[in-house]
Protein backbone atom coordinates (compact mmCIF):
# COMPACT_ATOMS: atom_id res chain seq x y z
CA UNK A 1 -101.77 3.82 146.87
CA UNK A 2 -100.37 6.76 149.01
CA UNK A 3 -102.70 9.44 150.82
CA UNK A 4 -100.20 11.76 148.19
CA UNK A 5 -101.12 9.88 145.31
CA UNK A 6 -104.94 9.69 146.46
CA UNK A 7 -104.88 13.07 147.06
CA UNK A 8 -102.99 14.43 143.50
CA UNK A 9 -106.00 11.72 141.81
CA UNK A 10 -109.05 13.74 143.76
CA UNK A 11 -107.18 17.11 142.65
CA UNK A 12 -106.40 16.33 139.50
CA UNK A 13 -110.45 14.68 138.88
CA UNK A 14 -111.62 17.77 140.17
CA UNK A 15 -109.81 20.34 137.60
CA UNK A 16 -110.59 17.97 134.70
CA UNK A 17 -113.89 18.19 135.14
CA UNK A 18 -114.25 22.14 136.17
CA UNK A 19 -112.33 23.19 132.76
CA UNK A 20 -115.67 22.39 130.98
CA UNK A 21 -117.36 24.98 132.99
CA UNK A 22 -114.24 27.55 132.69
CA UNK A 23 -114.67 26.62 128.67
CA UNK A 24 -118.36 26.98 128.67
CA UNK A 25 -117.60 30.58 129.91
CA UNK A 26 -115.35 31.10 127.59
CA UNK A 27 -117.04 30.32 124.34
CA UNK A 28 -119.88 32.94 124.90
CA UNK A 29 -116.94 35.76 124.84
CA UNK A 30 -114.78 34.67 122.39
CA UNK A 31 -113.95 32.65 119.02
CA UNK A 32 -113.72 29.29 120.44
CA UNK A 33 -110.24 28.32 118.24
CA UNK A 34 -109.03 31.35 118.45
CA UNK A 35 -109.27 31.59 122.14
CA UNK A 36 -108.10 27.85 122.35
CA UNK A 37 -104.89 28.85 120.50
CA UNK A 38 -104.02 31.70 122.44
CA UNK A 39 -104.85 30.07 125.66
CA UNK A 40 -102.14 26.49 124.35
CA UNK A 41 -99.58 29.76 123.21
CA UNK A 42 -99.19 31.36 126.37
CA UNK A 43 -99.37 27.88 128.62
CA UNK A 44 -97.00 26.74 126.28
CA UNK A 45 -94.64 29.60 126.91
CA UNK A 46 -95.33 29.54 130.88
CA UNK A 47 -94.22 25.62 130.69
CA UNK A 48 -90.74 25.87 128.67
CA UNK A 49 -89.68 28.74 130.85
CA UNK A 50 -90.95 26.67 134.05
CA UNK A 51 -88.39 23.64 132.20
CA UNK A 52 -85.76 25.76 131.63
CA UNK A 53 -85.79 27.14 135.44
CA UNK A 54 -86.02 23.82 136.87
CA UNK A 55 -82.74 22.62 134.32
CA UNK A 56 -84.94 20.64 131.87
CA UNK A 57 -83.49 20.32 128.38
CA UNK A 58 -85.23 20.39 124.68
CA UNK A 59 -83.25 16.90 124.02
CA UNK A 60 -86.06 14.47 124.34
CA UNK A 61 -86.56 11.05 123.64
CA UNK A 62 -87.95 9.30 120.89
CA UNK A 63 -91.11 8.35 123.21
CA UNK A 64 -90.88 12.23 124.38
CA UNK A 65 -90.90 13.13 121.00
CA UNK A 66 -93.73 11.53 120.04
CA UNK A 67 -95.43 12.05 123.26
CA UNK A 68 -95.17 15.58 122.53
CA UNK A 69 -96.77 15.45 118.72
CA UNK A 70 -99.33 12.51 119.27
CA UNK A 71 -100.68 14.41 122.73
CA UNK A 72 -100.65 18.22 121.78
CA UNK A 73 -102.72 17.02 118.35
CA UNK A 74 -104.59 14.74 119.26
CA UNK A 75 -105.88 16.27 122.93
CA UNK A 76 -104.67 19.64 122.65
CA UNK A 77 -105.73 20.35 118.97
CA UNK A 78 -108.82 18.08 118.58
CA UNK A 79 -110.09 17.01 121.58
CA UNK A 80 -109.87 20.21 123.57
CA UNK A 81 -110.37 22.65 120.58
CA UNK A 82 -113.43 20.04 119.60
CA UNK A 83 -115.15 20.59 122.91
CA UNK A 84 -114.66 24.15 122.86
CA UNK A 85 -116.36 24.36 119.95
CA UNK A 86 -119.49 22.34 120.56
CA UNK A 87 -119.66 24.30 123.46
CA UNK A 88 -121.11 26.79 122.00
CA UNK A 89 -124.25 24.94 121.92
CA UNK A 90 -123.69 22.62 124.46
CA UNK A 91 -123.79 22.70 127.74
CA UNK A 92 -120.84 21.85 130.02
CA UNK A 93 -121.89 19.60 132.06
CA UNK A 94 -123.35 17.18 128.98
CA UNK A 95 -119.49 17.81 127.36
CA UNK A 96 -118.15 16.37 130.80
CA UNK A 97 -120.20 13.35 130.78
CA UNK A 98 -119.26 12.75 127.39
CA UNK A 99 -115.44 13.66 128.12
CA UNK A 100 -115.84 10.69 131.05
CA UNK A 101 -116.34 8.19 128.99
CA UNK A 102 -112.67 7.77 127.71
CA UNK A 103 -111.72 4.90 130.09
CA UNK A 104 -114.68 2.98 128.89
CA UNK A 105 -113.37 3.81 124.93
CA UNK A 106 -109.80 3.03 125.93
CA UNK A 107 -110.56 -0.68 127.84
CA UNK A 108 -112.90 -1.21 125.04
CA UNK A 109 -110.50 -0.32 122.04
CA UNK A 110 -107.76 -2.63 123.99
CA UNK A 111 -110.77 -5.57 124.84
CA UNK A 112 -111.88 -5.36 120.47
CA UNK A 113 -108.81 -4.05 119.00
CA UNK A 114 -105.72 -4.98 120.82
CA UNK A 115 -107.12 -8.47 122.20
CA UNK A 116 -106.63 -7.19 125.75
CA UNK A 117 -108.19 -9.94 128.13
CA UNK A 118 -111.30 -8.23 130.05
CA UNK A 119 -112.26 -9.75 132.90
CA UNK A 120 -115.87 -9.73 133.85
CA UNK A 121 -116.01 -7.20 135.89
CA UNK A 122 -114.38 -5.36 133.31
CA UNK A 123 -117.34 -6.46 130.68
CA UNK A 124 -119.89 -5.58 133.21
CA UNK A 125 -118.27 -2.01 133.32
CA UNK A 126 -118.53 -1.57 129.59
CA UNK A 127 -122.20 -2.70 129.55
CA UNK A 128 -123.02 -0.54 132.72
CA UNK A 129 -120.99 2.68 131.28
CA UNK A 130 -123.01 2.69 128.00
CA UNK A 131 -126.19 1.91 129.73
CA UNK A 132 -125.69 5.37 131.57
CA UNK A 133 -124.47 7.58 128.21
CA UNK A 134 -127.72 6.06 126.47
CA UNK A 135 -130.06 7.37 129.25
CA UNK A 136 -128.78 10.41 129.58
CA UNK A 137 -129.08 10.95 125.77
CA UNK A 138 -132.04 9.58 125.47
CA UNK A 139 -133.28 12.22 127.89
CA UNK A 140 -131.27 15.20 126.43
CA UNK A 141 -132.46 14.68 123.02
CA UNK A 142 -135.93 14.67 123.93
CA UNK A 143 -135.49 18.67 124.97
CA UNK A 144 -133.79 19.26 121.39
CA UNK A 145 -130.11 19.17 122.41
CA UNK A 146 -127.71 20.07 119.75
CA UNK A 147 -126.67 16.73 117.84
CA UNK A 148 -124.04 18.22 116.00
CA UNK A 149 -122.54 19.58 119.09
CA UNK A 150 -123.00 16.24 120.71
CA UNK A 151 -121.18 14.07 117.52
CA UNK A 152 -118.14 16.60 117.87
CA UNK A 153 -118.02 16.00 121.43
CA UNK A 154 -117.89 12.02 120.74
CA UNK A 155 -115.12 12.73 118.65
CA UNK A 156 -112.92 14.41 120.48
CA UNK A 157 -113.19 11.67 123.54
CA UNK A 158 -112.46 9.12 120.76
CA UNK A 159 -109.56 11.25 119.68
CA UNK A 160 -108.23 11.37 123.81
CA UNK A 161 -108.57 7.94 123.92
CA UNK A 162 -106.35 7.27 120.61
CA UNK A 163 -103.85 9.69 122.78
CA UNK A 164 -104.22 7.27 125.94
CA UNK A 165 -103.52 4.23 124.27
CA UNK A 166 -100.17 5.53 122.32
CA UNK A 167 -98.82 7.32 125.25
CA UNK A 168 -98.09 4.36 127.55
CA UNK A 169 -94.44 5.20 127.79
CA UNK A 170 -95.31 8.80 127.54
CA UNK A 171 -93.64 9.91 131.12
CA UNK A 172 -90.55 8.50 130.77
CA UNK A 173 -86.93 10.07 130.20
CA UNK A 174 -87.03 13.04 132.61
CA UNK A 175 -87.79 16.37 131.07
CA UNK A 176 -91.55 16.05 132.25
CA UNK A 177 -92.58 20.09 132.28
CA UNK A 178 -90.40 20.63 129.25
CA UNK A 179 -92.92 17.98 127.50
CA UNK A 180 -95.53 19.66 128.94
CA UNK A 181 -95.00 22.53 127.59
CA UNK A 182 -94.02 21.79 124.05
CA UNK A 183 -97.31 19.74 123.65
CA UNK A 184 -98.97 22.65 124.44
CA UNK A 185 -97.26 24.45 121.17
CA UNK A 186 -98.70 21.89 118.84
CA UNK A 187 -102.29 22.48 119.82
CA UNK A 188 -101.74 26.73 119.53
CA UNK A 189 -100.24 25.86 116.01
CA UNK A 190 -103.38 23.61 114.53
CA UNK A 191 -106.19 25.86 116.28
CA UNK A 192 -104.49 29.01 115.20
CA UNK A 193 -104.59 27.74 111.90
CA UNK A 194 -108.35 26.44 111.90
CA UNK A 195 -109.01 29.99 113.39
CA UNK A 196 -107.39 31.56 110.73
CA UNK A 197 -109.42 29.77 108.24
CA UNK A 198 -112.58 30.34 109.50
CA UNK A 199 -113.18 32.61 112.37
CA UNK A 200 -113.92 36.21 112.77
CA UNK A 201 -112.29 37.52 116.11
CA UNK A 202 -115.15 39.18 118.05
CA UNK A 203 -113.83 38.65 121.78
CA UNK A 204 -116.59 40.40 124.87
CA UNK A 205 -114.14 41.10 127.60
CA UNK A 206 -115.84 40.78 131.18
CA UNK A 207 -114.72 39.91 134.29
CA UNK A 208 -116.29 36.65 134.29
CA UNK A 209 -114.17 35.69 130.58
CA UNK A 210 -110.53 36.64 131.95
CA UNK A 211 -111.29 35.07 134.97
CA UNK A 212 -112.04 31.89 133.38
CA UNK A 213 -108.87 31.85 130.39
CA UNK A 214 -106.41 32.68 133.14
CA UNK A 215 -107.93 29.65 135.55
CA UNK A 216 -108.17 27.63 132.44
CA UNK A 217 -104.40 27.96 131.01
CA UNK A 218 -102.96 27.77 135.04
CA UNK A 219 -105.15 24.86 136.29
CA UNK A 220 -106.37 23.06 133.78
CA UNK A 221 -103.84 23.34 131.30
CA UNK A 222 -100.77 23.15 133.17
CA UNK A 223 -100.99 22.65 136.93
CA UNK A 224 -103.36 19.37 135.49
CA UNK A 225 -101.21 17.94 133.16
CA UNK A 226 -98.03 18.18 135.12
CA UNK A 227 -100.37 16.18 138.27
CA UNK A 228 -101.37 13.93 135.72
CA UNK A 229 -98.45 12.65 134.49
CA UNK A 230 -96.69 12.84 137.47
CA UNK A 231 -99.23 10.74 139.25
CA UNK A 232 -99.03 8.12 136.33
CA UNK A 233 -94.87 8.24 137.50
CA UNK A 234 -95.84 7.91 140.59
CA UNK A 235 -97.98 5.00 140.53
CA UNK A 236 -99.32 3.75 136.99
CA UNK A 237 -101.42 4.78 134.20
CA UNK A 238 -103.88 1.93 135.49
CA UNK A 239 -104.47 2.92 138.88
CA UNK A 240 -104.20 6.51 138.17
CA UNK A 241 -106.93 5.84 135.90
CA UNK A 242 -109.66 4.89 138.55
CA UNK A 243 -109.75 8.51 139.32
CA UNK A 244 -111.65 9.08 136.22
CA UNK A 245 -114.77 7.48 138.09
CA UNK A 246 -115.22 11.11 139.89
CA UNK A 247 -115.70 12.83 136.80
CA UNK A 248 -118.98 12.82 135.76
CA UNK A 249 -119.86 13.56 139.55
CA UNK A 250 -117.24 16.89 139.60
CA UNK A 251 -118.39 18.06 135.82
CA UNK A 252 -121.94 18.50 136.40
CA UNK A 253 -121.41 19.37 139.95
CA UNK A 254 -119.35 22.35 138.98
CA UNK A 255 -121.50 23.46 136.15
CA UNK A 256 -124.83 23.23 138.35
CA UNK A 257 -123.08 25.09 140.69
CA UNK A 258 -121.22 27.93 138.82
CA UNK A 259 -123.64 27.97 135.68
CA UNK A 260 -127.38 26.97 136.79
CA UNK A 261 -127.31 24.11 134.30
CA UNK A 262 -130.31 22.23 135.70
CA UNK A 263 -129.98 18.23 135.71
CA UNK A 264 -132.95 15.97 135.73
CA UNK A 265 -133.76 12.32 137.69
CA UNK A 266 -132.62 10.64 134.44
CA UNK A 267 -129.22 12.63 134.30
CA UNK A 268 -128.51 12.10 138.10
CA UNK A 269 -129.18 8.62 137.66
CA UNK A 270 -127.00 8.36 134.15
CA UNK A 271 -124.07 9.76 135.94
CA UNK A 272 -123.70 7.55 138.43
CA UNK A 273 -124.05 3.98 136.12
CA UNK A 274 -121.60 5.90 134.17
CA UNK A 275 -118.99 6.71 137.37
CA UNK A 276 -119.93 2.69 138.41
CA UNK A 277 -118.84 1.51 135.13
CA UNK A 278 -115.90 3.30 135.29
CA UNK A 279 -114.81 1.79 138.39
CA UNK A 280 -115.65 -1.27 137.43
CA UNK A 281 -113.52 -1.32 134.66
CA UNK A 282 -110.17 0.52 135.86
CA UNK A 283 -110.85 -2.07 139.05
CA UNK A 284 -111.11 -5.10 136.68
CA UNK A 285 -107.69 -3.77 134.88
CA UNK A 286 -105.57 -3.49 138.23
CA UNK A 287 -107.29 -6.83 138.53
CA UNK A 288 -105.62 -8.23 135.93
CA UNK A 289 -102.48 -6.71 136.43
């Protein structure tokens, strides 16, 4: 691995885990669908004109194709517009932790589901990684932490992961921003819908909400996908995987920074057997490979 390719992981780790705090901000102005559909319309329409300026065309591949369906529903639509909503109630960095755990769901679905062979290490991950979730639950739901909020948040890492493991060929074919930006279209279309069906659009504008959807639809939405899956071009989805380990260290960092949200011994201690299980695992799978 590259000091480039080390480099796009840290960056691209970084602004994963900040757009829970940018959401978080979000939420307490606005509709969380509605501002989640808006947000997916206009990145959407930032990344097809970006395609059509660097010469990318709307002819995709079959893998593109469903690339572009698969990932704008199932991250775009339920696992972003998910986390918005529990959000609400929620606070960012506990949505982050629980967003981290997606390499642990993904190697597990492949060790039970697909038959994957898990070495070990890769066992010893799994174990470790839940070991961390259940003591950091254990000591949010002691303070009366929204469970409903929590559950939604569960579901929309399972949904990523579902993403994850049918987007292996994902990248391929060229037309990389183009794909990027269509994705984007799907989510807009679902949430707008779901808005439409039961929101009321109250939106508080404040300096603090604008500056957070514009950072959100630049960074997080496009300038992180397009690192993403040009670092999984670049050198694998396995190894850019590992980066995921920095996650739960960059979400709550961010939100105790930019938010106040106040982490205890047992939370500190949860995220890193989380981060170590993580890098156990993704370790374990270059491993293998």
């Amino acid at each position: 691995m590259d000091i480039r390719a080390i480099a796009m992981g840290l960056t691209f780790a970084f602004i994963w885990s900040s757009a829970f705090t940018s959401a978080r901000i979000i939420v307490t102005h606005a509709p969380p669908f509605a501002a989640s559909a808006v947000r997916f319309a206009i990145a959407g329409c930032i990344g097809v004109a970006i395609a059509w300026a660097l010469g990318q065309s709307w002819r995709l591949t079959r893998d593109q194709c469903r690339a572009t369906l698969v990932f704008g529903l199932c991250q775009n639509a339920i696992y972003l517009g998910l986390n918005f909503y529990a959000m609400q109630t929620v606070e960012a960095s506990l949505a982050s932790i629980i967003a981290s755990t997606m390499p642990l769901m993904v190697a597990a679905a492949g060790w039970v589901v697909f038959r994957d062979r898990l070495p070990a290490l890769g066992v010893a991950g799994l174990i470790l990684g839940i070991g961390g979730v259940m003591l950091i639950m254990g000591a949010r739901l002691g303070t009366g932490v929204d469970t409903f909020g929590i559950a939604l948040c569960v579901i929309a890492a399972v949904a990523l992961t579902v993403a994850t493991l049918m987007m292996r060929t994902m990248s391929s074919g060229g037309n990389l921003m183009m794909v990027v930006g269509l994705q984007m279209f799907v989510g807009a279309i679902v949430l707008g819908i779901a808005s439409a069906l039961t929101e009321t659009i109250t939106v508080t504008v404040t300096p603090a909400f604008v500056a957070a959807f514009v950072y959100t639809i630049f960074v997080p939405g496009l300038l992180a996908t397009f690192i993403w899956f040009t670092l999984v071009q670049r050198i694998g989805a396995t190894k850019a995987a590992t980066f995921h380990f920095l996650n739960p260290f960059f979400g709550v960092a961010v939100a105790a920074a930019l938010l106040g949200e106040r982490l205890g011994p047992q939370d500190i201690v949860g995220v890193a057997i989380i981060a170590a299980g993580i890098l156990a695992v993704q370790v374990s799978r270059q491993a293998k490979t």
